[in-house]
Protein backbone atom coordinates (compact mmCIF):
# COMPACT_ATOMS: atom_id res chain seq x y z
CA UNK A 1 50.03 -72.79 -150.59
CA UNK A 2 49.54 -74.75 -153.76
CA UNK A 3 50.75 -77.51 -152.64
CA UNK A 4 47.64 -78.97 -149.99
CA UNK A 5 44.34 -79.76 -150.63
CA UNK A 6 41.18 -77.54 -149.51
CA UNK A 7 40.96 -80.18 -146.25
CA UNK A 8 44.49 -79.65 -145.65
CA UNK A 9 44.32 -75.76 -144.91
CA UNK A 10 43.93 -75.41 -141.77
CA UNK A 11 46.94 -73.41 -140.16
CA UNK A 12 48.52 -70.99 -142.78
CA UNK A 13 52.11 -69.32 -141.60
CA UNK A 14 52.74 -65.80 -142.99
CA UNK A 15 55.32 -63.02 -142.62
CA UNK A 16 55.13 -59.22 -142.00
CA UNK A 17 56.27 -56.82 -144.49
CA UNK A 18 59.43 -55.10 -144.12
CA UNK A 19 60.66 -51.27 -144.50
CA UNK A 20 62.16 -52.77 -147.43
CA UNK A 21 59.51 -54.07 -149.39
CA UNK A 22 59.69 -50.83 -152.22
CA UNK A 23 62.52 -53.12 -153.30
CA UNK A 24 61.43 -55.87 -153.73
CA UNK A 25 62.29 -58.00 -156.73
CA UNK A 26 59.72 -57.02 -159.63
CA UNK A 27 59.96 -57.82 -163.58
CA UNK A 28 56.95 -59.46 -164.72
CA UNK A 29 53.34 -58.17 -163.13
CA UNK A 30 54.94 -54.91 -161.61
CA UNK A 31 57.65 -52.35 -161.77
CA UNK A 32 57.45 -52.28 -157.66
CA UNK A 33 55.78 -51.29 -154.82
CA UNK A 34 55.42 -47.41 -154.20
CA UNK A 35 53.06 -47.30 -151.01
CA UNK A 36 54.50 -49.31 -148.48
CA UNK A 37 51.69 -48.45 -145.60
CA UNK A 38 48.78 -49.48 -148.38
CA UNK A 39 50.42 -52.71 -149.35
CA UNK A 40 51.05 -53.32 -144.79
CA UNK A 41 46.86 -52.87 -145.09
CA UNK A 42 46.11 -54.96 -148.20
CA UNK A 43 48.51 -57.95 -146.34
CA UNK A 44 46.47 -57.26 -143.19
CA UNK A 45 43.16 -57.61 -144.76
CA UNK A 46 44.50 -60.73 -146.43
CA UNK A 47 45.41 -62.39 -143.39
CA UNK A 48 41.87 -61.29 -141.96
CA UNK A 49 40.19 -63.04 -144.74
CA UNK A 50 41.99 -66.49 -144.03
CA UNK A 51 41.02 -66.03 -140.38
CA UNK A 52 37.22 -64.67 -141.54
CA UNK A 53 37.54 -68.38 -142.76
CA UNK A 54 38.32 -69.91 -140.37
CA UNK A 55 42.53 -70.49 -140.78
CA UNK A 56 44.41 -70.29 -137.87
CA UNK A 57 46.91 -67.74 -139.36
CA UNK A 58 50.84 -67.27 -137.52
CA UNK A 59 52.61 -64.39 -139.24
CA UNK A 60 56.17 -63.86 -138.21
CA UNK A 61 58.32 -60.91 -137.77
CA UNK A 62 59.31 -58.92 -140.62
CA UNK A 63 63.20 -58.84 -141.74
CA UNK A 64 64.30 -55.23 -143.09
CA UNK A 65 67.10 -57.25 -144.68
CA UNK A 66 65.25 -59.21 -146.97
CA UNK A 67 62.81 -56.99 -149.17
CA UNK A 68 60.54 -60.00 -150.55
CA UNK A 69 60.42 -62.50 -147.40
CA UNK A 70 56.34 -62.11 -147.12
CA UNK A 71 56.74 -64.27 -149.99
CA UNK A 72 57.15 -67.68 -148.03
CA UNK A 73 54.97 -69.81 -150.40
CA UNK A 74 58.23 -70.30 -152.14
CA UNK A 75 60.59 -71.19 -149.10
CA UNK A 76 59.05 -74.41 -147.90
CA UNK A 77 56.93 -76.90 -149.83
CA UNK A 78 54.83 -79.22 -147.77
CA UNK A 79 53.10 -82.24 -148.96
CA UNK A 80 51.23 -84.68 -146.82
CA UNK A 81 52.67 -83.50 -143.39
CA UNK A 82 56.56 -83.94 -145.20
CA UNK A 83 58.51 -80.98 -145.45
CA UNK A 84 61.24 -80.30 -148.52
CA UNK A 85 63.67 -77.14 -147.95
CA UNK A 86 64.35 -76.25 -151.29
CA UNK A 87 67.22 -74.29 -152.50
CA UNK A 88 65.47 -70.62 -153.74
CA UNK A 89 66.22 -69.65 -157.14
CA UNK A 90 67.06 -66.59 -156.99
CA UNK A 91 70.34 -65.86 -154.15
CA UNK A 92 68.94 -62.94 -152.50
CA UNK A 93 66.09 -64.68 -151.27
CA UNK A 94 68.33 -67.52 -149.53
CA UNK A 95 68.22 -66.02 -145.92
CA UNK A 96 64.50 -66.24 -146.13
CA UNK A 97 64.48 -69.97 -145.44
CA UNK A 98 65.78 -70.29 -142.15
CA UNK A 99 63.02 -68.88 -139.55
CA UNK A 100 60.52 -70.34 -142.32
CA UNK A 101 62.43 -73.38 -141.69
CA UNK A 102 62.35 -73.54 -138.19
CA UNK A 103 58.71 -72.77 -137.70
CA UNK A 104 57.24 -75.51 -140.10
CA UNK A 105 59.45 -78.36 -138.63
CA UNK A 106 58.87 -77.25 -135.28
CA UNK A 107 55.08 -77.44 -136.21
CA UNK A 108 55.62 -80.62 -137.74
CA UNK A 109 58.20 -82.51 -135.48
CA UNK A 110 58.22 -85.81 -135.91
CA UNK A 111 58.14 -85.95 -139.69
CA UNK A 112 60.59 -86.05 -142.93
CA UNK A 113 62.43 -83.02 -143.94
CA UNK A 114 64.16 -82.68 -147.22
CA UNK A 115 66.58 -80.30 -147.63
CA UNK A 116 67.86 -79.80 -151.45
CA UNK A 117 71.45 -80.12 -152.13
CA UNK A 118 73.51 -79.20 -154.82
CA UNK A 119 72.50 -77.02 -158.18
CA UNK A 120 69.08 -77.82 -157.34
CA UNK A 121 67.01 -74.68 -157.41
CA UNK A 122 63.16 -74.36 -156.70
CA UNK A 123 60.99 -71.87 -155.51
CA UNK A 124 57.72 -73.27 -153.79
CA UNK A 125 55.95 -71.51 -156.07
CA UNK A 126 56.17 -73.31 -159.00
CA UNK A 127 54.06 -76.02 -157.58
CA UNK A 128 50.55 -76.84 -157.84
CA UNK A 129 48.36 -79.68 -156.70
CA UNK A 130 45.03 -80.60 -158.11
CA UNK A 131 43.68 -83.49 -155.69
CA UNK A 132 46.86 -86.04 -155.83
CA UNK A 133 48.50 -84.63 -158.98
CA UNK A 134 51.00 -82.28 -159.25
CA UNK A 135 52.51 -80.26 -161.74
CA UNK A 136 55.89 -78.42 -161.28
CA UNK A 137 56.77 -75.35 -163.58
CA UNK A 138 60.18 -75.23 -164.77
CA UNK A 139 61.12 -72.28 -164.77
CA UNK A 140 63.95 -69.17 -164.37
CA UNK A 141 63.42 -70.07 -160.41
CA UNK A 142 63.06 -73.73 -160.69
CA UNK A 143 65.47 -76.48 -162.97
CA UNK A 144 66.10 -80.02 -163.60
CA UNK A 145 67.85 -80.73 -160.42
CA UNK A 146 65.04 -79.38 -158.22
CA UNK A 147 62.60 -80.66 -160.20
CA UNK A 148 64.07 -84.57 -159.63
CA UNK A 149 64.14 -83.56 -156.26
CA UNK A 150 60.59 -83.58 -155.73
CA UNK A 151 59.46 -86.16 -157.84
CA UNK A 152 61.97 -88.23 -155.43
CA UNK A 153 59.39 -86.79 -152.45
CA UNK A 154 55.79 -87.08 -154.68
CA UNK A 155 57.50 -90.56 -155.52
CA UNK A 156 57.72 -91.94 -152.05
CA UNK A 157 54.29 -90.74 -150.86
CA UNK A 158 52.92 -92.24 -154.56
CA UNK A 159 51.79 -89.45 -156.08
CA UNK A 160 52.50 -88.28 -159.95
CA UNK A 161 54.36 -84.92 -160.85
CA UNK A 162 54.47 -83.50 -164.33
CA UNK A 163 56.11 -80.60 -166.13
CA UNK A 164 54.85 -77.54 -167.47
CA UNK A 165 57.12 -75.22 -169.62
CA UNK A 166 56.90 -71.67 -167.90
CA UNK A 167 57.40 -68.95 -170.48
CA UNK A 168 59.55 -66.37 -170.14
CA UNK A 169 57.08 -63.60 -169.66
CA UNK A 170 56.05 -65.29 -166.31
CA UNK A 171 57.88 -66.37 -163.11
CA UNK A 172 56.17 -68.78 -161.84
CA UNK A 173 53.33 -71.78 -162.48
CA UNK A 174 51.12 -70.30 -159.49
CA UNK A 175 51.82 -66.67 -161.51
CA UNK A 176 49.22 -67.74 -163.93
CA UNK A 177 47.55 -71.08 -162.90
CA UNK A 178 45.63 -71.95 -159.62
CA UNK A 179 43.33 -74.59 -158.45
CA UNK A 180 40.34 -72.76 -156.45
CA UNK A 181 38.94 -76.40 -155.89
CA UNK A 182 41.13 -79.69 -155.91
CA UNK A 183 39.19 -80.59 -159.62
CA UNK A 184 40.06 -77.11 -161.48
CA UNK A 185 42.63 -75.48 -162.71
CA UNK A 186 42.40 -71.64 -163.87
CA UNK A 187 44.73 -70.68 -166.69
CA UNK A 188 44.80 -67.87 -168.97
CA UNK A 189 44.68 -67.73 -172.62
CA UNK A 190 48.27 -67.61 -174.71
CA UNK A 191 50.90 -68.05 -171.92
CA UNK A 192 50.59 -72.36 -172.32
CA UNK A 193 49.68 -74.20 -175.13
CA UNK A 194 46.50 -76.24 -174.20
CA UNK A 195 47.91 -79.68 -173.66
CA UNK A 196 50.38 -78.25 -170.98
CA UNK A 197 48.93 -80.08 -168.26
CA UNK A 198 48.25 -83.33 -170.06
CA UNK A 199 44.90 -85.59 -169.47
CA UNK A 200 43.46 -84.76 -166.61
CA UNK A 201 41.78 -87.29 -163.91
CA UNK A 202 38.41 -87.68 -164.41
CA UNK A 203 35.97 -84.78 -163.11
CA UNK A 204 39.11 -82.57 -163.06
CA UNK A 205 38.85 -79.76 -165.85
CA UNK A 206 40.69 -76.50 -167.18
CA UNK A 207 38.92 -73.05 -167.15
CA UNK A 208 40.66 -71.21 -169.68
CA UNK A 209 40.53 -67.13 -168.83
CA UNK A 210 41.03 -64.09 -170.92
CA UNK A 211 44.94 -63.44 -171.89
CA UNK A 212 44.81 -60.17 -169.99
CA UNK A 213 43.30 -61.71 -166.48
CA UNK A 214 46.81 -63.99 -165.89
CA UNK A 215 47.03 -62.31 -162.47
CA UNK A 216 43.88 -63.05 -161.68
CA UNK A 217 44.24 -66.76 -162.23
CA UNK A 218 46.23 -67.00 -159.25
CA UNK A 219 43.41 -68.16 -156.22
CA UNK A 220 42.88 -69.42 -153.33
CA UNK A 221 40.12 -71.72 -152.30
CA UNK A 222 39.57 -72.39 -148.95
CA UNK A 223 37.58 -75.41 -147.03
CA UNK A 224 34.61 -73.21 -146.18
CA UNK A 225 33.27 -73.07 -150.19
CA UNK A 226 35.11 -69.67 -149.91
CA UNK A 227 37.62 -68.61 -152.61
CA UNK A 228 40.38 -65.28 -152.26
CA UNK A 229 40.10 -63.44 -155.39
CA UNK A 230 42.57 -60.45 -156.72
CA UNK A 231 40.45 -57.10 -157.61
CA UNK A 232 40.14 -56.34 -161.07
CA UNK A 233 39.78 -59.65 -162.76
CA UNK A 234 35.86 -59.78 -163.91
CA UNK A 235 35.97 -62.73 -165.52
CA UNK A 236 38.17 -64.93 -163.12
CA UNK A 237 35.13 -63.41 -160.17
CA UNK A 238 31.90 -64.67 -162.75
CA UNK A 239 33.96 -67.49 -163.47
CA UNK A 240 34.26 -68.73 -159.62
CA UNK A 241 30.94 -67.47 -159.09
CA UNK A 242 29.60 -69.77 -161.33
CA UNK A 243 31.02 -72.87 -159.74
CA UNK A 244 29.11 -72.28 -157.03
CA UNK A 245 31.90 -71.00 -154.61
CA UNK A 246 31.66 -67.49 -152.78
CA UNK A 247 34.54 -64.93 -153.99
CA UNK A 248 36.07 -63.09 -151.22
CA UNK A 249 37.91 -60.02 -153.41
CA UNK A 250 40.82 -58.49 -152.15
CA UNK A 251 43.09 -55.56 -153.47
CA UNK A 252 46.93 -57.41 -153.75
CA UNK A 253 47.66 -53.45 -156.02
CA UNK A 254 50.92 -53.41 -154.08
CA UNK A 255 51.29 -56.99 -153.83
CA UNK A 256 51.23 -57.52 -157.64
CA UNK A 257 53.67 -54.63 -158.24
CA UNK A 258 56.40 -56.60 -156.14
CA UNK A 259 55.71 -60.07 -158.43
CA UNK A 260 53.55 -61.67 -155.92
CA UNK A 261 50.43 -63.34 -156.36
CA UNK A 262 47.65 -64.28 -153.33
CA UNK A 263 49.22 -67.54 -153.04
CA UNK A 264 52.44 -66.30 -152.56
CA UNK A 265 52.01 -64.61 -149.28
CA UNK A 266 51.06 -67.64 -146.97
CA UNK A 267 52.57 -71.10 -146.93
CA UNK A 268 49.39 -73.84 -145.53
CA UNK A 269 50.75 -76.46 -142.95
């Protein structure tokens, strides 16, 4: 999840894919998934990469019911050990929240949960977090309301939030922006103008990637100097390579066809 730093990812939740998952939501990196037992063995190998890493990974049953629930990045969004429920933007993906829900406070009883009332809307995956800034996209998934929302939360705990403009050719922030360490943020080329994120901390920096690698932009870094990498995306791979950090490259084919991103499937706790 976008939303922790690398010291914070330690326990990652995730969810099974369902017979369902050929119809899943898809519009902006894929038409949807046609291979449902090849996109069961690209989430498997993703979840053994976070445990190759040493994440202790939970991944709860799969829902026939609800096509896109491996998604969970965007049901929860936890900050600092507090907890905000948001409101999904899009109302099939609603019924999602509650065994999401249950698991993370359960995990983390004894601190604040947020639920979002209202018209706000947010999906957790408009958020991303480089060292104690964050940035929220606004987006066809996330408005106003949810965006004052969490600033409300980021405001209490005394951090700063800003807003990026998501275009309409993407869906989310983490669709085409990641932070593989908590000082960089990947972004391609042509989808936000250059002053999106405005002036960075010091030491922090933007690595700017080819127009037609935006998938690729979505990462994860982990604690262990490691970072998950999509397949195909040579310049994203050189470009993490050069930072010093190990690439672990994984095929997300069926993944990306459903809208998702690596990011997307696991929600860190």
């Amino acid at each position: 999840m976008a939303t922790v730093r690398l010291d914070q990812k330690g326990r990652a939740l995730t969810r099974a894919i369902p017979a369902s998952f050929d119809n899943a939501i898809a519009k902006f990196f894929g038409s949807g998934p046609t291979d449902l037992e090849l996109a069961k063995a690209q989430h498997l190998a993703y979840r053994e990469a976070l445990l190759l890493a040493g994440v202790e990974v939970t991944v709860l049953p799969s829902d026939n019911e609800l096509p896109d629930s491996i998604f969970v990045e965007d049901q929860a969004v936890v900050i600092d050990g507090h907890v905000l429920l948001p409101v999904p933007g899009h109302p099939s993906r609603v019924a999602e929240q509650p065994p999401i829900a249950e698991f993370v406070t359960r995990q983390l009883s004894g601190t604040q949960v947020c639920r979002m009332h209202g018209e706000a809307r947010m999906d957790g995956g408009d958020i991303i977090r480089l060292g104690d800034l964050f940035f929220v996209g606004r987006s066809s998934r996330t408005n106003d309301a949810g965006i004052e929302e969490l600033r409300d939360l980021l405001g209490h705990l005394g951090h700063e939030l800003r807003v990026v403009e998501i275009p309409e050719q993407a869906l989310h922030l983490t669709s085409i922006s990641s932070t593989p360490t908590d000082s960089v943020i990947l972004v391609p080329e042509g989808y936000l103008p250059k002053d999106a994120f405005g002036e960075l901390p010091e030491g922090c920096e933007i690595k700017w990637m080819p127009n037609e690698e935006a998938y690729g932009c979505n990462t994860i870094g982990l604690p262990n100097g490691q970072v998950l990498v999509a397949l195909g995306y040579p310049t994203v791979l050189e470009t993490v390579k050069s930072m010093g950090l190990e690439p672990v490259v994984l095929d997300m084919s069926q993944i990306r066809a459903a809208d998702g991103s690596l990011t997307c499937c696991s929600l860190f706790y």
